[in-house]
C-alpha atoms as a PDB file:
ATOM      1  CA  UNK A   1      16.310   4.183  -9.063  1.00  0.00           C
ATOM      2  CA  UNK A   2      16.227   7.765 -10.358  1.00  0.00           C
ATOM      3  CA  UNK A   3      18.711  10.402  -8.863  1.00  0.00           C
ATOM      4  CA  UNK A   4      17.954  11.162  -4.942  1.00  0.00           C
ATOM      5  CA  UNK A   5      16.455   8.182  -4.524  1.00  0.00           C
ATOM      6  CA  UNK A   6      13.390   8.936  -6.330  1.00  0.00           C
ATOM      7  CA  UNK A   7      11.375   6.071  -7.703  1.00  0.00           C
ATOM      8  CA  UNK A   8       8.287   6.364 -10.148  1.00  0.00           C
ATOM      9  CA  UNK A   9       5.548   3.801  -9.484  1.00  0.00           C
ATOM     10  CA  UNK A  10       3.696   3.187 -13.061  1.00  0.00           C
ATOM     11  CA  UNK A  11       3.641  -0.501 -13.300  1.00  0.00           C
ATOM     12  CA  UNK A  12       3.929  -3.832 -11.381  1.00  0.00           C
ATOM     13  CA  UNK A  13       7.564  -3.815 -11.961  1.00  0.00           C
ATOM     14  CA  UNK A  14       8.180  -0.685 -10.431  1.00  0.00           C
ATOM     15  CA  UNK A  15       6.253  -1.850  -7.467  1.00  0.00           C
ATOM     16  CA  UNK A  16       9.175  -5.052  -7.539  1.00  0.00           C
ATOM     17  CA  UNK A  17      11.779  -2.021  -7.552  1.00  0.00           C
ATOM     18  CA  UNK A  18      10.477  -0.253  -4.887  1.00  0.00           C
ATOM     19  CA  UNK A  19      10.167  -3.240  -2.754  1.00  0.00           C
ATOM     20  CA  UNK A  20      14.002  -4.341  -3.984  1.00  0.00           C
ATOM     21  CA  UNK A  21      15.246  -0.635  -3.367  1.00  0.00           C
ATOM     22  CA  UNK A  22      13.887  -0.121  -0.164  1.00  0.00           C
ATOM     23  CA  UNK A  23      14.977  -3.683   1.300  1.00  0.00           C
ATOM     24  CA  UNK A  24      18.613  -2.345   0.456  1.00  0.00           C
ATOM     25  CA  UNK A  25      18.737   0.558   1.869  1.00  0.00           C
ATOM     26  CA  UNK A  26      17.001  -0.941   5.145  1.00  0.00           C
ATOM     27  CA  UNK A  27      20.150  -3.411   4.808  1.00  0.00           C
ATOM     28  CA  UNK A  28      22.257   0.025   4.596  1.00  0.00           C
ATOM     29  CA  UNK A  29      20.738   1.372   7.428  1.00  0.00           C
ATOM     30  CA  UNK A  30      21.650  -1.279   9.345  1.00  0.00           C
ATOM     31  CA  UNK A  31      18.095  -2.915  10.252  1.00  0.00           C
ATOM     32  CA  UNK A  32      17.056  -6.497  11.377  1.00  0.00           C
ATOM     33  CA  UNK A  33      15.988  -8.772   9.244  1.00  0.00           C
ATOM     34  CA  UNK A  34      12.197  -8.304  11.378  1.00  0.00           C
ATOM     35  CA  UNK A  35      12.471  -4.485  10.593  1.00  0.00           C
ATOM     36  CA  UNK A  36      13.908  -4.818   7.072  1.00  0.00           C
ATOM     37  CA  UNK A  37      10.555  -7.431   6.535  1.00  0.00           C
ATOM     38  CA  UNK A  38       8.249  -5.264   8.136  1.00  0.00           C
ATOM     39  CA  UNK A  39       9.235  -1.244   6.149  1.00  0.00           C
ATOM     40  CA  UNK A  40       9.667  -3.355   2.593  1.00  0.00           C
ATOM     41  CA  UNK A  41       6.025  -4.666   3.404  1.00  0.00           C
ATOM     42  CA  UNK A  42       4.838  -0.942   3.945  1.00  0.00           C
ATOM     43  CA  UNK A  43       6.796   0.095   0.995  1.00  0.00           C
ATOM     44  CA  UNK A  44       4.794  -2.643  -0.704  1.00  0.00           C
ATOM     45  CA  UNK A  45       1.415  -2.209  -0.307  1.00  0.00           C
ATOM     46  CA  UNK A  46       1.365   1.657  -0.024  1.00  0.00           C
ATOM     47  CA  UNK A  47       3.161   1.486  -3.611  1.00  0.00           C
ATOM     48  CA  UNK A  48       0.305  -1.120  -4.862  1.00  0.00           C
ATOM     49  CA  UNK A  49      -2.121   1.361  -3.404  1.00  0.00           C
ATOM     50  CA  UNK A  50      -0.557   4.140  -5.299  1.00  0.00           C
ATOM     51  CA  UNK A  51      -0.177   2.211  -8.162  1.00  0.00           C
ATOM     52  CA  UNK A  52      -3.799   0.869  -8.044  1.00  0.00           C
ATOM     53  CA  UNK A  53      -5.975   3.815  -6.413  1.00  0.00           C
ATOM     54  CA  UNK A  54      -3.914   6.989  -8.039  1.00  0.00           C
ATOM     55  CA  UNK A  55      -2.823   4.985 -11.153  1.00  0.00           C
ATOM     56  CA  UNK A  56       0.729   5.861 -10.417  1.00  0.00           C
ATOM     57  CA  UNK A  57       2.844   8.053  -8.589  1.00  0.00           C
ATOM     58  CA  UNK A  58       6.310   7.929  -7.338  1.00  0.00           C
ATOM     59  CA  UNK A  59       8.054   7.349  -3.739  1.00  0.00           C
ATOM     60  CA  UNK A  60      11.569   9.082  -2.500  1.00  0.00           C
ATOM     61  CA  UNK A  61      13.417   6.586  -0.269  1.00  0.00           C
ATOM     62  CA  UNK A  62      16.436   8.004   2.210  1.00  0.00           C
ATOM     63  CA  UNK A  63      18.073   7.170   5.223  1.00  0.00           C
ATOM     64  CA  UNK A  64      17.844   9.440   7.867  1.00  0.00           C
ATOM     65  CA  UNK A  65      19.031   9.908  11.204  1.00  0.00           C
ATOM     66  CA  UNK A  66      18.238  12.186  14.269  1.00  0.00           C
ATOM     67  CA  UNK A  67      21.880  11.620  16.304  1.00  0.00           C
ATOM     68  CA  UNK A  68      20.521   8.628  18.011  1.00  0.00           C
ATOM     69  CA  UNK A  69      19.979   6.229  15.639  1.00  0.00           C
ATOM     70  CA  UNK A  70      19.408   5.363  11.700  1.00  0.00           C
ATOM     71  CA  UNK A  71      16.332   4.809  10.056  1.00  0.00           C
ATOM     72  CA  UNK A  72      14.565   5.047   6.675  1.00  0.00           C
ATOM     73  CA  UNK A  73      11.983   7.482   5.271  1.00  0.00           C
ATOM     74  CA  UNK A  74       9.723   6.446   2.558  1.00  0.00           C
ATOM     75  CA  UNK A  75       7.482   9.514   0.997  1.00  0.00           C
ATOM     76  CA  UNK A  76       4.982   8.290  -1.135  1.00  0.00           C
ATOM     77  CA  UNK A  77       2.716  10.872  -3.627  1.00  0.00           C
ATOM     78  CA  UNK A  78       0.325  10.854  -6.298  1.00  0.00           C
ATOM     79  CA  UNK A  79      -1.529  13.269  -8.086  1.00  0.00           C
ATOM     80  CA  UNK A  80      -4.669  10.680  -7.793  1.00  0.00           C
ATOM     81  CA  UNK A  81      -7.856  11.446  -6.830  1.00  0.00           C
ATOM     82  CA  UNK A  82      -7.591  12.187  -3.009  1.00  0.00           C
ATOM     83  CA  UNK A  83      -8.737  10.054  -0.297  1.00  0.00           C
ATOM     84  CA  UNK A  84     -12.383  11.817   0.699  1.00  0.00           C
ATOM     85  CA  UNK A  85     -12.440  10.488   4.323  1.00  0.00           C
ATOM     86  CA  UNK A  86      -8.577  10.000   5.879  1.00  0.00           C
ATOM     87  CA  UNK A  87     -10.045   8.359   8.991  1.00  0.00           C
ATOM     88  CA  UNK A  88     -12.441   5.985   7.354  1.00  0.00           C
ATOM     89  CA  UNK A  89      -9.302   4.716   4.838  1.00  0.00           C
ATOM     90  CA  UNK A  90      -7.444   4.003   7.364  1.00  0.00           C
ATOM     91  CA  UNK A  91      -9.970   1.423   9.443  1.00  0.00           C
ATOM     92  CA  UNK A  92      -8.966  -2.168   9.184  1.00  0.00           C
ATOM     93  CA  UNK A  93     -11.722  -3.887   6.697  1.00  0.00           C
ATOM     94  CA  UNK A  94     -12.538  -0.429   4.669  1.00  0.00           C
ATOM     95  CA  UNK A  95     -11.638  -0.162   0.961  1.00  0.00           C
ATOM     96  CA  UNK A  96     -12.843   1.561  -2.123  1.00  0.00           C
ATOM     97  CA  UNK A  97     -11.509  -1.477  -4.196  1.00  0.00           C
ATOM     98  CA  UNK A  98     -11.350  -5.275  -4.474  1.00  0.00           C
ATOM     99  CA  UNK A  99      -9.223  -5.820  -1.721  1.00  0.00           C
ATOM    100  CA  UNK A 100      -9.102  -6.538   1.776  1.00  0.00           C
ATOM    101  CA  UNK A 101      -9.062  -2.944   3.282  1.00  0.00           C
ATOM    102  CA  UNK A 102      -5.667  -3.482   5.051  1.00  0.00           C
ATOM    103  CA  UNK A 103      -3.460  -1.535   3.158  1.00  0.00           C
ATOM    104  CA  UNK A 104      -3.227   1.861   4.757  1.00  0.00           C
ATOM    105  CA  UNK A 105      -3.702   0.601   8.646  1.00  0.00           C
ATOM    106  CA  UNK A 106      -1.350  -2.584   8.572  1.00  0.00           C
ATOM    107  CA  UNK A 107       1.009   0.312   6.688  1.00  0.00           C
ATOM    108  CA  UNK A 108       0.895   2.197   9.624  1.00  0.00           C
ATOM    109  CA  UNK A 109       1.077  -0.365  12.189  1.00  0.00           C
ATOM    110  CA  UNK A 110       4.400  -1.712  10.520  1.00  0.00           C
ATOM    111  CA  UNK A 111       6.208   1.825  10.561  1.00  0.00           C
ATOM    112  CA  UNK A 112       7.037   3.979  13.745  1.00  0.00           C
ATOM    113  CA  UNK A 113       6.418   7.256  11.892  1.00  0.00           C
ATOM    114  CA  UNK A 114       3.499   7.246   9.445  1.00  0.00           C
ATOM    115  CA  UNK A 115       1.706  10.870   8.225  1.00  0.00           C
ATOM    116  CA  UNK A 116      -0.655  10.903   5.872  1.00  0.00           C
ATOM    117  CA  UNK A 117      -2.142  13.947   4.326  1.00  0.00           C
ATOM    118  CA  UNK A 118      -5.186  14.058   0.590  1.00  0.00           C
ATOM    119  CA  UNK A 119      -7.766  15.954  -0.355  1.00  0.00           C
ATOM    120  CA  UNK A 120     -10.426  15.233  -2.960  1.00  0.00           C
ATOM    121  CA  UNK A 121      -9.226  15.774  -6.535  1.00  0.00           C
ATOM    122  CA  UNK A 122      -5.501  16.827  -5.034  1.00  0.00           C
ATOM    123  CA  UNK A 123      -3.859  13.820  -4.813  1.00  0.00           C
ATOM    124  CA  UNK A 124      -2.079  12.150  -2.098  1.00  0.00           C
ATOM    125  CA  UNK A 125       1.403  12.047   0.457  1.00  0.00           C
ATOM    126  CA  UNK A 126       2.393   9.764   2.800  1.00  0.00           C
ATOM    127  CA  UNK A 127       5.682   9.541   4.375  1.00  0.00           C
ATOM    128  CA  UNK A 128       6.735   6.838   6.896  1.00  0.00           C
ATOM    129  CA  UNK A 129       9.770   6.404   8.998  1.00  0.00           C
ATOM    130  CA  UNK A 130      10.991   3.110  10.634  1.00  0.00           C
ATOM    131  CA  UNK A 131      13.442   3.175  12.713  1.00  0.00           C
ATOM    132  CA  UNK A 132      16.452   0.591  13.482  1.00  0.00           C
ATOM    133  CA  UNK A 133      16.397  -1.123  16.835  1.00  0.00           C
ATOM    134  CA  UNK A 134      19.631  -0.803  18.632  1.00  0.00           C
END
């Protein structure tokens, strides 16, 4: 991990670290072993899709807290080539590759925060935020 928790995402192995880094600073934030499974799994595939769509990127990891409770926030960008339709990437089934078009919407399902925001030729941020259950 770089300094503040900045990762870069070039290469299968840095989508390993990411997953690695982010499962222990879930443990840090003091997360279940459900919501530590379910933000690495995020982590995961939106760093694949970086990795894979933008042909790299990089992803900031923190804990954060809102004086209720502890959580983690994973911002993900890439200078790739955009996402054209926002809505349309993130139906269940839809993908502009070989996969199974789950990426983005199982992302979002697994997170309690999830913002997404592209533009054609501009590249790509998403940042997500799961919280820890009492």
């Amino acid at each position: 991990m770089t300094d503040g928790g900045r990762m870069p995402i070039a290469s299968n192995a840095d989508v390993v670290a990411v997953r690695q880094q982010v499962r222990a600073v879930a443990i840090e934030a003091g997360m279940s072993l459900i919501d530590q499974t379910k933000v690495v799994t995020a982590a995961s595939e939106l760093a694949r899709n970086v990795l894979v769509h933008a042909g790299g990127g990089r992803v900031t990891v923190e804990v954060v807290e809102d004086g209720r409770r502890r959580g983690l926030r994973l911002a993900f960008s890439d200078e790739g080539p955009g996402i054209a339709d926002v809505e349309q990437a993130l139906v269940d089934g839809y993908t502009t590759g070989a996969g199974l078009g789950l990426g983005l919407g199982g992302s979002r399902r697994l997170v309690d925060q999830f913002d997404l925001t592209s533009a054609p030729g501009e590249g790509t941020t998403i940042v997500v935020t799961k919280w820890a259950r009492g």
